[in-house]
C-alpha atoms as a PDB file:
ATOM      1  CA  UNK A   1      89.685-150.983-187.936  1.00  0.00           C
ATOM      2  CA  UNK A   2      91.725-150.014-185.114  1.00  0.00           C
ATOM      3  CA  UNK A   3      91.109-147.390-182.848  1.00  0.00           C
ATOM      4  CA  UNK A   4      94.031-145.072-181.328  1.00  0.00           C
ATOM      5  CA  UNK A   5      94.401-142.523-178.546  1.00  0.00           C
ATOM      6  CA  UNK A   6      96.873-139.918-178.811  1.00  0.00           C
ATOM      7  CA  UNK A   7      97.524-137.432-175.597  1.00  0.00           C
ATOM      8  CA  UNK A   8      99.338-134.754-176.151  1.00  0.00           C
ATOM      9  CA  UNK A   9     100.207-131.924-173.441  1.00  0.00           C
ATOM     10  CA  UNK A  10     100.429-128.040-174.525  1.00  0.00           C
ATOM     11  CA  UNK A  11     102.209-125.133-172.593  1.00  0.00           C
ATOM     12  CA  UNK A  12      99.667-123.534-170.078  1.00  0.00           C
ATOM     13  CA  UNK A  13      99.807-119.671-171.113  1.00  0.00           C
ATOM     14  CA  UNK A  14      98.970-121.261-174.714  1.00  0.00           C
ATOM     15  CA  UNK A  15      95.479-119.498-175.374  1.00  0.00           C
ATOM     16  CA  UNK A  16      92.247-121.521-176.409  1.00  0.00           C
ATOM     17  CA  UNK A  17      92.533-119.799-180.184  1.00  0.00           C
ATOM     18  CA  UNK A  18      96.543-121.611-180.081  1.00  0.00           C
ATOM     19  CA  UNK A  19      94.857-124.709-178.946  1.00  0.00           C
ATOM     20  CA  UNK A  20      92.559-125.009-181.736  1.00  0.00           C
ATOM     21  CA  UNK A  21      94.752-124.263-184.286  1.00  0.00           C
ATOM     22  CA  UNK A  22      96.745-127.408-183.133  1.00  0.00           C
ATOM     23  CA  UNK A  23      93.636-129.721-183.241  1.00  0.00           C
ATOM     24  CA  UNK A  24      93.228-128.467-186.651  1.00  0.00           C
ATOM     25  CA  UNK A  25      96.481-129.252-188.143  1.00  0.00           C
ATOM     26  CA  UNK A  26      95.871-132.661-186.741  1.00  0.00           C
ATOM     27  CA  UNK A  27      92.123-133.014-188.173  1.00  0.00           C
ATOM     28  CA  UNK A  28      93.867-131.949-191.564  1.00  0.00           C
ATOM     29  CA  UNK A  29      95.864-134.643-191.041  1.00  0.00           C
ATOM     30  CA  UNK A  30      93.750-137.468-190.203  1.00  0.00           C
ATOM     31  CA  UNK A  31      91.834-136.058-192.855  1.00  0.00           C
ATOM     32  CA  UNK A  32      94.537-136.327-195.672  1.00  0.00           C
ATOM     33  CA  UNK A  33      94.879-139.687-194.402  1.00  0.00           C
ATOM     34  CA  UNK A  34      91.498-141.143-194.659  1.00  0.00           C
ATOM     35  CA  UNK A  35      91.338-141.930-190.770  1.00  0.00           C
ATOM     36  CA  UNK A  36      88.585-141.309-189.319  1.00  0.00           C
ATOM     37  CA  UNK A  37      88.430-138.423-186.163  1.00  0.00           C
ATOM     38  CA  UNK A  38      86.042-139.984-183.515  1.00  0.00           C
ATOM     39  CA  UNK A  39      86.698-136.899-180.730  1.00  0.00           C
ATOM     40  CA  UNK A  40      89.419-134.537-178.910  1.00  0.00           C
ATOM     41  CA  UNK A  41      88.893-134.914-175.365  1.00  0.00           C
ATOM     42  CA  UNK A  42      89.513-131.445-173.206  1.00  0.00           C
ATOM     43  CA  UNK A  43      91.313-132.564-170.249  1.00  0.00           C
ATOM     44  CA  UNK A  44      92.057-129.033-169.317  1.00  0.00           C
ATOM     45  CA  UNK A  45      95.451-127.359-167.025  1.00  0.00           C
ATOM     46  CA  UNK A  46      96.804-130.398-164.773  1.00  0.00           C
ATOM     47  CA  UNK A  47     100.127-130.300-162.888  1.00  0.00           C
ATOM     48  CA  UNK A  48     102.520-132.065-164.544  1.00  0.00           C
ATOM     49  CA  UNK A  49     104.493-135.327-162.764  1.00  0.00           C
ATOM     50  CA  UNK A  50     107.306-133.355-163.060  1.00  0.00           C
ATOM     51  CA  UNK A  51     109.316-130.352-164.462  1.00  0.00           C
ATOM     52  CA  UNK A  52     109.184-130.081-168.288  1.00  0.00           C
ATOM     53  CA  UNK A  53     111.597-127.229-170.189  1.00  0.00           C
ATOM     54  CA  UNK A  54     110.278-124.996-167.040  1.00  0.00           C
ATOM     55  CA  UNK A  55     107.225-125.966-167.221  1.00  0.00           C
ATOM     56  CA  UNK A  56     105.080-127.268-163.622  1.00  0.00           C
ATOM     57  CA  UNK A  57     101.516-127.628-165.145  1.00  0.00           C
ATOM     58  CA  UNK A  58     100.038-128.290-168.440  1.00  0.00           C
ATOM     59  CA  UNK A  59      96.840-128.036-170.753  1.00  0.00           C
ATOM     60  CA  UNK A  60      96.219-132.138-171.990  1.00  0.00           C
ATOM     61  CA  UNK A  61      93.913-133.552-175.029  1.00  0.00           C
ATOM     62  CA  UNK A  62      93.391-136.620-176.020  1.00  0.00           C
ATOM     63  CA  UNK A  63      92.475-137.370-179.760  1.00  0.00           C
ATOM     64  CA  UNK A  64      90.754-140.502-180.435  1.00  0.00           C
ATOM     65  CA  UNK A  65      90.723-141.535-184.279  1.00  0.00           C
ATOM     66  CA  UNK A  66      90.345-144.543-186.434  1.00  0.00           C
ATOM     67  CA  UNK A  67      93.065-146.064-188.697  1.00  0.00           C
ATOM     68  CA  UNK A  68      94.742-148.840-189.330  1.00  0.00           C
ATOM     69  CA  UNK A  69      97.851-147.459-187.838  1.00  0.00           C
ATOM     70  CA  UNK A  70      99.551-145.579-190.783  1.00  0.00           C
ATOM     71  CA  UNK A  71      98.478-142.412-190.219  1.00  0.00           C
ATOM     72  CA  UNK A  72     100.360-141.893-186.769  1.00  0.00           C
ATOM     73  CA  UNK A  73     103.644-141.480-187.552  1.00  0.00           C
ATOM     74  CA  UNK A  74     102.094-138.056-189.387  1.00  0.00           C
ATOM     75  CA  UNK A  75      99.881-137.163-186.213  1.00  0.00           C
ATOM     76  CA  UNK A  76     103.239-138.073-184.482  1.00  0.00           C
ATOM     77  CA  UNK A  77     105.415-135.437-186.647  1.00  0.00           C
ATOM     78  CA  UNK A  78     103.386-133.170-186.314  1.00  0.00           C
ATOM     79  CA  UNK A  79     102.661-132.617-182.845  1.00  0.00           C
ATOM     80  CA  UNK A  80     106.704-132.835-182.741  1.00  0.00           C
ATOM     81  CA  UNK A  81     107.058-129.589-184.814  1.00  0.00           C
ATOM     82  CA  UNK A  82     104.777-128.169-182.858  1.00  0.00           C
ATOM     83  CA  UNK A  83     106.951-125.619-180.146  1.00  0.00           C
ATOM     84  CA  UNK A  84     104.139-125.321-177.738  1.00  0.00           C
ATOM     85  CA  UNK A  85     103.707-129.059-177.396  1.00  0.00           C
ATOM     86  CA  UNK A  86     105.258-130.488-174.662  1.00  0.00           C
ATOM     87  CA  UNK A  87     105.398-134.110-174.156  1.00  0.00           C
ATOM     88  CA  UNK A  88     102.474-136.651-176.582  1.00  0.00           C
ATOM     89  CA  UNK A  89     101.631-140.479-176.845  1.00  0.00           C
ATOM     90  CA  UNK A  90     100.159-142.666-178.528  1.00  0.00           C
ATOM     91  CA  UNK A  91      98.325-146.029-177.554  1.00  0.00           C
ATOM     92  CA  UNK A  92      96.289-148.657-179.501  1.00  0.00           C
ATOM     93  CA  UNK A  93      93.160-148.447-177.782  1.00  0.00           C
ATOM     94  CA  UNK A  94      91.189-151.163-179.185  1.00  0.00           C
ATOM     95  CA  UNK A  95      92.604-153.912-181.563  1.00  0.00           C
ATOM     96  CA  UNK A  96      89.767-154.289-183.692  1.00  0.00           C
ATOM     97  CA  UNK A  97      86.581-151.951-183.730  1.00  0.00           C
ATOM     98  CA  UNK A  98      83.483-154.098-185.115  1.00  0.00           C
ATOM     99  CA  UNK A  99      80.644-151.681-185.330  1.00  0.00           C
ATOM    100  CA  UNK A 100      82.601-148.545-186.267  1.00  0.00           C
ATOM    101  CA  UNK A 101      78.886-146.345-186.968  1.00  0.00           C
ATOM    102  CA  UNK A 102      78.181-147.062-183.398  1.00  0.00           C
ATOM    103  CA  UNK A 103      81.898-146.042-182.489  1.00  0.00           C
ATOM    104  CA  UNK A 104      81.643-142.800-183.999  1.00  0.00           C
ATOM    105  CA  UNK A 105      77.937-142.056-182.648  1.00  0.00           C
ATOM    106  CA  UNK A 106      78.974-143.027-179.287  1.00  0.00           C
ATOM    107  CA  UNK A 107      82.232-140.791-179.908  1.00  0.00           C
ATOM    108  CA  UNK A 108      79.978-137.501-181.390  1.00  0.00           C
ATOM    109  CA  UNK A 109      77.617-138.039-178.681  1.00  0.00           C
ATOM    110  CA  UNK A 110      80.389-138.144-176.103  1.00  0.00           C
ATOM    111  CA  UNK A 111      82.102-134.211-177.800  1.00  0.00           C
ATOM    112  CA  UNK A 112      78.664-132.688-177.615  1.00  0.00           C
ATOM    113  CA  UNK A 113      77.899-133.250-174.121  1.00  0.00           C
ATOM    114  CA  UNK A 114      82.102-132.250-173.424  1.00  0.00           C
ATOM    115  CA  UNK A 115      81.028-129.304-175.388  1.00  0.00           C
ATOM    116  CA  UNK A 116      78.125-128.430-173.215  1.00  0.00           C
ATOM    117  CA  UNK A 117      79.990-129.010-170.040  1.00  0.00           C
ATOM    118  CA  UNK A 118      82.845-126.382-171.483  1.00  0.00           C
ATOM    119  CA  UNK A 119      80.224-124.014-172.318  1.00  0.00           C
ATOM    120  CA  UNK A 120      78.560-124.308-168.868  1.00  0.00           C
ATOM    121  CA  UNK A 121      82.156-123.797-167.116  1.00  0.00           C
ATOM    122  CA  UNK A 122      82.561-120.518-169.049  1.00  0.00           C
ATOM    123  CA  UNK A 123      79.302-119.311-168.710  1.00  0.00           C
ATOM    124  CA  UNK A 124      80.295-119.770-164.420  1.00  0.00           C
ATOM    125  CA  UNK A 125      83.500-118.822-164.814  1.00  0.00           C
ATOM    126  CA  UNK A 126      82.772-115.402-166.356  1.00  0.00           C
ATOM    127  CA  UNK A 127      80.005-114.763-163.996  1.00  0.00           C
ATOM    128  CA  UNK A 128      82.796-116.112-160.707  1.00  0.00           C
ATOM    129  CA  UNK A 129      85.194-113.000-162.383  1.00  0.00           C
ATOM    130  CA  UNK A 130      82.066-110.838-162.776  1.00  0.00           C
ATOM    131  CA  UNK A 131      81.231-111.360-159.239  1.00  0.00           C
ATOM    132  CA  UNK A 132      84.835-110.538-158.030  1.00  0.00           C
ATOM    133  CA  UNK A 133      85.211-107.538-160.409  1.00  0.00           C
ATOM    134  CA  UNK A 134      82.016-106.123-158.418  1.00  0.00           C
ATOM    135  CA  UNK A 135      83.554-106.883-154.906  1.00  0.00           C
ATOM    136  CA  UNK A 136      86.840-105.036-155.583  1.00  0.00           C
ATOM    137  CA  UNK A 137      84.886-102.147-156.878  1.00  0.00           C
ATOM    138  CA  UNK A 138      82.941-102.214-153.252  1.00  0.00           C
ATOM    139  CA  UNK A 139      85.684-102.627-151.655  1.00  0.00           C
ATOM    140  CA  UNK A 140      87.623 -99.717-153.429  1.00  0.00           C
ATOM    141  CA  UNK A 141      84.707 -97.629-153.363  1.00  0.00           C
ATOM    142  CA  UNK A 142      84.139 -98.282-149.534  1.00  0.00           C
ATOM    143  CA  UNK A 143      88.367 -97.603-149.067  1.00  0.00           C
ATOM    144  CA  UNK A 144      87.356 -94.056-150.572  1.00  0.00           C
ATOM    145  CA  UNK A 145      84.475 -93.256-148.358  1.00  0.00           C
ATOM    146  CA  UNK A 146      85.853 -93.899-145.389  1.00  0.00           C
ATOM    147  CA  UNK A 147      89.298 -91.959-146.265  1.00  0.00           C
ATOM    148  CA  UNK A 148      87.146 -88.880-147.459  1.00  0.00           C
ATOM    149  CA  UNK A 149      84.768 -88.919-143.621  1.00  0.00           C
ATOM    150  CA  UNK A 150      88.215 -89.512-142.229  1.00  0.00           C
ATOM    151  CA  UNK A 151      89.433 -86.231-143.757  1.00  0.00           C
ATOM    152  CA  UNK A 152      86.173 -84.458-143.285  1.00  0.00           C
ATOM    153  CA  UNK A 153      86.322 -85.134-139.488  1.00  0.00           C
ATOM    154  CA  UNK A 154      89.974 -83.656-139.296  1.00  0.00           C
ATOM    155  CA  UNK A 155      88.517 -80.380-141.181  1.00  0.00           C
ATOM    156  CA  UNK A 156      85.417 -80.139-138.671  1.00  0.00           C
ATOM    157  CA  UNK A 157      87.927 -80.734-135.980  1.00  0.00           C
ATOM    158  CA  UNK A 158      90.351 -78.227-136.824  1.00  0.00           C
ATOM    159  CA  UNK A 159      87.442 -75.495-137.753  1.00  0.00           C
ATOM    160  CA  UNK A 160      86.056 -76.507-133.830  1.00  0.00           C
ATOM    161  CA  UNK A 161      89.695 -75.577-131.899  1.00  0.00           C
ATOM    162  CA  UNK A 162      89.710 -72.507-129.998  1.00  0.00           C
ATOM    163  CA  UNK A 163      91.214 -69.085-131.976  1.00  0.00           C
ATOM    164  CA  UNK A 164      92.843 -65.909-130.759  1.00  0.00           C
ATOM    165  CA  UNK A 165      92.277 -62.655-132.024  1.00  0.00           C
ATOM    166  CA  UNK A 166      94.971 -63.041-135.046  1.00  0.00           C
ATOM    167  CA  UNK A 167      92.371 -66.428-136.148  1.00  0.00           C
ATOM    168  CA  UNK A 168      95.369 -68.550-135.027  1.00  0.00           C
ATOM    169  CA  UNK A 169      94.312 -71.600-132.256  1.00  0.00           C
ATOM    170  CA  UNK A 170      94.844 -69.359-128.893  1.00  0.00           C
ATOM    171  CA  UNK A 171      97.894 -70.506-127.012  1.00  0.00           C
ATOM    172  CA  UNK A 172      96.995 -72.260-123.615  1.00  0.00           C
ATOM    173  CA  UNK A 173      97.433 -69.038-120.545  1.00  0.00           C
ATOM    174  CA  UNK A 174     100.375 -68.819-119.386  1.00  0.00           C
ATOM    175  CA  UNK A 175     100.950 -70.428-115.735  1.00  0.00           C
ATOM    176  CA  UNK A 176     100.662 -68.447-112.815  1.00  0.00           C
ATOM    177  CA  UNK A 177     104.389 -67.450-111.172  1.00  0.00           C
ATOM    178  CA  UNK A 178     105.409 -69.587-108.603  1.00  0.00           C
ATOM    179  CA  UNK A 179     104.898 -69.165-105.077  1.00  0.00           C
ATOM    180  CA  UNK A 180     107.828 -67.181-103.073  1.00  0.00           C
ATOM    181  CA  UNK A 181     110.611 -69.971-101.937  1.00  0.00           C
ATOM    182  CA  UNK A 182     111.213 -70.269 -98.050  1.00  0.00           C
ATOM    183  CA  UNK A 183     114.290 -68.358 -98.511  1.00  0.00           C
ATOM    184  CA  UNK A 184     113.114 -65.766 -99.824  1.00  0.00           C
ATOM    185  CA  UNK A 185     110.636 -65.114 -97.613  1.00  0.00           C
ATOM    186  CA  UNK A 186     112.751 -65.170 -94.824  1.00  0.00           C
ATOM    187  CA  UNK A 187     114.903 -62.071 -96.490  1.00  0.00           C
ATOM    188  CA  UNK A 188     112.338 -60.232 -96.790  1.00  0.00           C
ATOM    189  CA  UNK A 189     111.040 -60.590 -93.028  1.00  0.00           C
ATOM    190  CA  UNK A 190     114.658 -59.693 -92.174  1.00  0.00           C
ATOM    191  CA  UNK A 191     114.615 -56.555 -93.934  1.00  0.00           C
ATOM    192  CA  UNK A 192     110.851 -55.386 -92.848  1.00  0.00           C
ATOM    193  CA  UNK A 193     112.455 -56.083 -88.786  1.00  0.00           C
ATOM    194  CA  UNK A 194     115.934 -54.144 -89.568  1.00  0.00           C
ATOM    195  CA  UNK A 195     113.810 -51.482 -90.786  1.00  0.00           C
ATOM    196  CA  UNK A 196     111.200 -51.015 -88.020  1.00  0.00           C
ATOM    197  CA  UNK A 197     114.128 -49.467 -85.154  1.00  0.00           C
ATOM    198  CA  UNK A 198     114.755 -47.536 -87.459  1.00  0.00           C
ATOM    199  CA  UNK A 199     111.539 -45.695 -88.052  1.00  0.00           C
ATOM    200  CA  UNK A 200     111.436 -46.227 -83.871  1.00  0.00           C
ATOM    201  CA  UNK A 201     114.829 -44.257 -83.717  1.00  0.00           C
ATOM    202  CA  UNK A 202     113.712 -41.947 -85.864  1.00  0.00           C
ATOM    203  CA  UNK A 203     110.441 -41.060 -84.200  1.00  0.00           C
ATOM    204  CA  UNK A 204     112.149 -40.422 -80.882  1.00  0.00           C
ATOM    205  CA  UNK A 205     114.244 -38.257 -81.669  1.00  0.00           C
ATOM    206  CA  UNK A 206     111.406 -36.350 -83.147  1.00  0.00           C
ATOM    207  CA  UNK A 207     110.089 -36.397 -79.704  1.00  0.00           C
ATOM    208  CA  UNK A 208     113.310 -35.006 -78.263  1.00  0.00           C
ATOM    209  CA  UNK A 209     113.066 -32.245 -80.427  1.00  0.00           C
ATOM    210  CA  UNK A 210     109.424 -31.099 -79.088  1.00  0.00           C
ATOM    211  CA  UNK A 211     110.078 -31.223 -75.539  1.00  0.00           C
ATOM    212  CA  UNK A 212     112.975 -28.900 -76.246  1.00  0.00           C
ATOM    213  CA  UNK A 213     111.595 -26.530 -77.832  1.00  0.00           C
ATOM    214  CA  UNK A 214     108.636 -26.488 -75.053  1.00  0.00           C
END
């Protein structure tokens, strides 16, 4: 008995339901053929060596199965029809497989502790997304906090300002006038000196008058 590897790569927004459904069709087959399935191997999202109908990464398997060889060509077909497959391949892993019950022990022994492993990795990855779920919310929750003591501080600032009698903020007093300019001044002591002869003139002739009359 011969043993055979096939790797076959699937488009990476495929989900894990469209994933299975592929290794089924391919179990079915193997099945139909009367080769034996030893294992699918989860290699998981890898980038790819290069660009593939737009694609830069991809999710890979690897089925392992006994046969003497006729049953590829259907594996083959079928992973061909398949739209979400990109690229697959087939090698002849080992010529001849003596003990094939110890092959396909080794093989189931090999999926369950894959299994496990897969099981573990979701069990961390859900609690990795739980943990960041809960830091956004803190973070959000602190981004509203600090905008509503933000806003509380403006309202306890504006109810602190200073108000005139109409409840408005009182406008600042208004500045005293300016002192008197040089020039100014001078005009005035001009017209306080042109005015003193005349209240002189006037009172002497006042004087005049008195000794007259006397």
């Amino acid at each position: 008995m011969r043993e055979y590897e096939t790797t076959f790569i699937v488009q990476p927004e495929i989900s894990d339901e469209g994933s299975k459904a592929i290794l089924s069709k391919l179990d079915g087959v193997l099945e139909s053929a009367g080769a034996t399935r030893l294992m699918c191997e989860d290699h998981g999202k890898r980038k790819l060596a290069y660009e593939v109908r737009k694609f830069h990464k991809g999710h890979y398997f690897t089925l392992m199965f006994l046969d003497e060889g006729a049953v590829v060509p259907s594996i083959e077909r079928t992973l061909r029809l398949e739209e979400s497959v990109l690229r697959f391949l087939t090698i002849l892993a080992d010529e001849s497989v003596a003990d094939v019950e110890a092959r396909k022990t080794e093989a189931s022994e090999a999926e369950s502790e894959q299994t496990k492993r897969a099981e573990d990795r979701a069990v961390r990855e859900a609690e990795e997304a739980a943990a960041r779920r809960a830091a956004e919310e803190s973070e959000r929750e602190a981004s509203l906090k600090a905008a509503e003591e933000a806003k509380a501080a403006e309202a306890a600032a504006a109810a602190d300002a200073p108000r005139g009698e109409s409840g408005e903020a009182s406008e600042p007093a208004a500045e005293a006038s300016p002192p008197t300019s040089e020039a100014e001044a001078s005009e005035t002591d001009a017209k306080t000196e042109s005015a003193a002869p005349e209240v002189e003139s006037k009172t002497d002739k006042t004087e005049e008058a008195t000794e007259e009359k006397s």
